[in-house]
C-alpha atoms as a PDB file:
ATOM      1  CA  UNK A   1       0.000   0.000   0.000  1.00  0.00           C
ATOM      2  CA  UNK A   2       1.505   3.721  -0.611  1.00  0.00           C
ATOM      3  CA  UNK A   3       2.513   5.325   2.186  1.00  0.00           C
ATOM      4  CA  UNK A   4       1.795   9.347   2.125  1.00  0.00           C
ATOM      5  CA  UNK A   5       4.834  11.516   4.046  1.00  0.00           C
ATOM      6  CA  UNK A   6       4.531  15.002   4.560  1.00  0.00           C
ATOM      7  CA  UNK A   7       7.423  17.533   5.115  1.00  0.00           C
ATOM      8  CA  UNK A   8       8.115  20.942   5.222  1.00  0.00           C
ATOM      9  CA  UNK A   9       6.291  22.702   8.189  1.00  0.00           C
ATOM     10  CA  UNK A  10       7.887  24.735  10.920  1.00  0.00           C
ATOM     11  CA  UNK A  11       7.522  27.777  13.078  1.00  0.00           C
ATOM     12  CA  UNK A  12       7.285  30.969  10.913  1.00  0.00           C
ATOM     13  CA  UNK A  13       6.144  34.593  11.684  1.00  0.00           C
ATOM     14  CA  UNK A  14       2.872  35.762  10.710  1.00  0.00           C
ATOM     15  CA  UNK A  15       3.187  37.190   7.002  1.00  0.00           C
ATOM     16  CA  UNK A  16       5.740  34.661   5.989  1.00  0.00           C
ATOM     17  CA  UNK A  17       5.984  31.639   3.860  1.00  0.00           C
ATOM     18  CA  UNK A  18       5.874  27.650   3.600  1.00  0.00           C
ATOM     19  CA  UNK A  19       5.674  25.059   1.361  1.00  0.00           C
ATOM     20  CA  UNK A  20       4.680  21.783   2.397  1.00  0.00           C
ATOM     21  CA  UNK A  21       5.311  18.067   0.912  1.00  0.00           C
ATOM     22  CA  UNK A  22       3.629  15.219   0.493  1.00  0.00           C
ATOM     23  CA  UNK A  23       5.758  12.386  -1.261  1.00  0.00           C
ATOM     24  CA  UNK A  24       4.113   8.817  -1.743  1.00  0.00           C
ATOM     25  CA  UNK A  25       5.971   6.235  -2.006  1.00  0.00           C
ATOM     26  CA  UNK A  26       4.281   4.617  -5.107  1.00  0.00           C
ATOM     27  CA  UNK A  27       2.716   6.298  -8.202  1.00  0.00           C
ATOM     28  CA  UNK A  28      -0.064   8.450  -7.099  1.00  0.00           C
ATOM     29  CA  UNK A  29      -1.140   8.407 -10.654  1.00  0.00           C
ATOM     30  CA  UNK A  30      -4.163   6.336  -9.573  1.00  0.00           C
ATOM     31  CA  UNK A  31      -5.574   8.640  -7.160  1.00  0.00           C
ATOM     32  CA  UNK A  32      -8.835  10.402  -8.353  1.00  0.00           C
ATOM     33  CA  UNK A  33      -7.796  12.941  -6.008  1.00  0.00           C
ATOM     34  CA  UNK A  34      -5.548  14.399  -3.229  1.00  0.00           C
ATOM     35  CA  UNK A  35      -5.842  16.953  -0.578  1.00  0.00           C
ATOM     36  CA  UNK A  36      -4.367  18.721   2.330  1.00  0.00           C
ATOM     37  CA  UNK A  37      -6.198  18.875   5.942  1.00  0.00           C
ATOM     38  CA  UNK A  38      -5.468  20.132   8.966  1.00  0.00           C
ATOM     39  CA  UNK A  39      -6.321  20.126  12.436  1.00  0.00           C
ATOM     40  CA  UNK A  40      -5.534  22.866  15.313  1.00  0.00           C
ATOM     41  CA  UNK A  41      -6.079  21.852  18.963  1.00  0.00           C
ATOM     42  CA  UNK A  42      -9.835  21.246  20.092  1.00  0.00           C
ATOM     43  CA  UNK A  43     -11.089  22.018  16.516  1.00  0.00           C
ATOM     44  CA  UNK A  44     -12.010  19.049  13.893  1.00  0.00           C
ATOM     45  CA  UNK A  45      -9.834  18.153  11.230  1.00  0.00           C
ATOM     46  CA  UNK A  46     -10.463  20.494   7.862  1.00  0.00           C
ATOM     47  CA  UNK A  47     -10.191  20.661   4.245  1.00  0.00           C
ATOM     48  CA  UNK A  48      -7.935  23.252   3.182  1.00  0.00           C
ATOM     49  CA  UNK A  49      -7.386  22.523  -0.483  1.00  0.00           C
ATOM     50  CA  UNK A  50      -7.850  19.495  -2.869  1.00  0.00           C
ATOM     51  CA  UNK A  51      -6.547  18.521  -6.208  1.00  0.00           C
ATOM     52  CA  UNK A  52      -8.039  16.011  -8.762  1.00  0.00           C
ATOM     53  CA  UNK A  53      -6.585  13.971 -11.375  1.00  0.00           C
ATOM     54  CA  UNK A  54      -7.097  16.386 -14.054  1.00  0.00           C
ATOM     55  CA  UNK A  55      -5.652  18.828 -12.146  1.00  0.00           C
ATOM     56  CA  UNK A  56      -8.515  21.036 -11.073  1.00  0.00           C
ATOM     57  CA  UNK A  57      -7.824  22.397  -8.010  1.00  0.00           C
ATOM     58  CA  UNK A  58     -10.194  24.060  -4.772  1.00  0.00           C
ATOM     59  CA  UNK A  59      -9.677  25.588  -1.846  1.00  0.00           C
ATOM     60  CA  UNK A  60     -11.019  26.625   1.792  1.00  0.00           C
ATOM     61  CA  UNK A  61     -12.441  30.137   1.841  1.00  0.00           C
ATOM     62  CA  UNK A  62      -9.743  31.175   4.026  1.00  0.00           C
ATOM     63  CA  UNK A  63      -7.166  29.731   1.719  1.00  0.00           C
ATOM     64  CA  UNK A  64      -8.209  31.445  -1.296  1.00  0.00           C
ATOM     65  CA  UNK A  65      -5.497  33.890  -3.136  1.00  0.00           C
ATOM     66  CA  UNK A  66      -2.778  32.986  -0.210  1.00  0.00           C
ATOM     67  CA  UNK A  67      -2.344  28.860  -0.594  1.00  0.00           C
ATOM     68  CA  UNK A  68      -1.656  26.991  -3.779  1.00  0.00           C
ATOM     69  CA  UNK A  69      -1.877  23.718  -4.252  1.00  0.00           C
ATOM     70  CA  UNK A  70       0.426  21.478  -6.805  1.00  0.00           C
ATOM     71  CA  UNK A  71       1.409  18.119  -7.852  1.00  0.00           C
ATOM     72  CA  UNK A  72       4.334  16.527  -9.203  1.00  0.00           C
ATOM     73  CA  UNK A  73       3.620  13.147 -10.661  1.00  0.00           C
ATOM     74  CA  UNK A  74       7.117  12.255 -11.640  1.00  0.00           C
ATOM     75  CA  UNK A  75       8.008  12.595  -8.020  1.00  0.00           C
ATOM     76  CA  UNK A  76       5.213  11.649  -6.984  1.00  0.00           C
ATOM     77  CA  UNK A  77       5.192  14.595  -4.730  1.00  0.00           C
ATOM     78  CA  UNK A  78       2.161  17.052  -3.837  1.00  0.00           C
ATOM     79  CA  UNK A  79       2.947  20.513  -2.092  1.00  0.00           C
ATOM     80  CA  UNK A  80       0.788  23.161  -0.721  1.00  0.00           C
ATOM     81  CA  UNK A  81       2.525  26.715  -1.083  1.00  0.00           C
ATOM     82  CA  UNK A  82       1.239  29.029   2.103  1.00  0.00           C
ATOM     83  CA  UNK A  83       1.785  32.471   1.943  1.00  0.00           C
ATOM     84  CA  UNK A  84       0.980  35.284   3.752  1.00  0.00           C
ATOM     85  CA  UNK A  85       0.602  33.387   6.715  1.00  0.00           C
ATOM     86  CA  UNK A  86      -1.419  33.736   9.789  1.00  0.00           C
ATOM     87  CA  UNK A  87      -1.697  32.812  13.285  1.00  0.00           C
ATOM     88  CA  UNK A  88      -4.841  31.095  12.558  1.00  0.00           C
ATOM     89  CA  UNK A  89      -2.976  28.904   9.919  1.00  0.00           C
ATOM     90  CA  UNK A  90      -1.261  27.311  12.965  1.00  0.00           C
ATOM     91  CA  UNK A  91      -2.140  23.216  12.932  1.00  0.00           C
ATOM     92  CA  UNK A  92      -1.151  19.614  11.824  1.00  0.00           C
ATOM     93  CA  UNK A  93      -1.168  19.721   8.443  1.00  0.00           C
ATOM     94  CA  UNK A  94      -2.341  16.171   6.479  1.00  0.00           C
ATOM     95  CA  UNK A  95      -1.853  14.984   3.200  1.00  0.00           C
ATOM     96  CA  UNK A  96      -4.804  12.760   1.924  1.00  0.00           C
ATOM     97  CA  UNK A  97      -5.218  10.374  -0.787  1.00  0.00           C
ATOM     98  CA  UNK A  98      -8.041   8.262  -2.656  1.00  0.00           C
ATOM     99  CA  UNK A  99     -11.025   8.059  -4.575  1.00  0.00           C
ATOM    100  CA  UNK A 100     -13.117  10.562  -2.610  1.00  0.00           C
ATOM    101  CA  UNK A 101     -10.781  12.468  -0.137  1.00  0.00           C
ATOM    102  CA  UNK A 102     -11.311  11.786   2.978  1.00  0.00           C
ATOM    103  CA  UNK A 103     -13.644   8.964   3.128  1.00  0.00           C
ATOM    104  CA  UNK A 104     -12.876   6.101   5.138  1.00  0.00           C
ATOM    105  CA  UNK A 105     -10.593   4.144   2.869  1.00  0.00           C
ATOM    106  CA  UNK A 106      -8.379   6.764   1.851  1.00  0.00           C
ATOM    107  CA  UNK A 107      -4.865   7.270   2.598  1.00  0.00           C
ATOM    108  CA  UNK A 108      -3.264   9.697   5.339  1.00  0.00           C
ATOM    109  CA  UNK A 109       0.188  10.598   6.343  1.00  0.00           C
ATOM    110  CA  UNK A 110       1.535  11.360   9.507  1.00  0.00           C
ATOM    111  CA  UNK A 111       1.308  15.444   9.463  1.00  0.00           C
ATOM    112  CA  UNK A 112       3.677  17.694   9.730  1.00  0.00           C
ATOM    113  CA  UNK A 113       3.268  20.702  12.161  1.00  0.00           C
ATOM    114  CA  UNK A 114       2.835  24.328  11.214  1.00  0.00           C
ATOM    115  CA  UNK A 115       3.239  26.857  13.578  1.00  0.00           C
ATOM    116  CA  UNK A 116       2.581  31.291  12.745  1.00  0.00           C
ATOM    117  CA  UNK A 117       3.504  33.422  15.314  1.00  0.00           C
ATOM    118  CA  UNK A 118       2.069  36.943  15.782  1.00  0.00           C
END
């Protein structure tokens, strides 16, 4: 089964930047789709952006205009570029993988923590 490992988060000051990873470790060719969640503490996990096979992409309202979402299939790599950061940004961010991101099924990594100081 692929195995979905994100990298790339940090502490950074509000306004500033990240770019997260999310390298499988088999072709993610197959996946209808892939997204990024995240979770801060006490607050259910969220959809912040998602990306389908053809490449259509969406995003949270309160990603719009600052986070961009990519994939790289010959790395099999997906990122999420964050800009303009804020405090409110601050949470585990997941990778997610499958038919119908997700659903019970699909595939999650570890997270990677993201941290925006005022």
């Amino acid at each position: 089964q692929v195995q979905l490992v994100e990298s790339g988060g940090g502490l950074v000051q509000a306004g500033g930047s990240l770019r997260l990873s999310c390298s499988a470790s088999g072709s993610i060719r197959g996946f209808n789709a892939m997204a990024w969640y995240r979770q801060a503490p006490g607050k259910q996990r969220e959809l912040v952006a998602m990306i389908t096979r053809l490449g259509t992409t969406s995003y949270k309202d309160s990603g719009k205009g600052r986070f961009f979402i990519s994939r790289d299939i010959t790395k099999n790599t997906m990122y999420l570029q964050m800009n303009r950061l804020k405090p409110e940004d601050t949470a585990v961010y997941y990778c997610n993988a499958g038919n119908i991101v997700g659903a019970p099924g699909s595939l999650w990594g570890q997270g990677t923590q993201v941290t925006v100081s005022s």
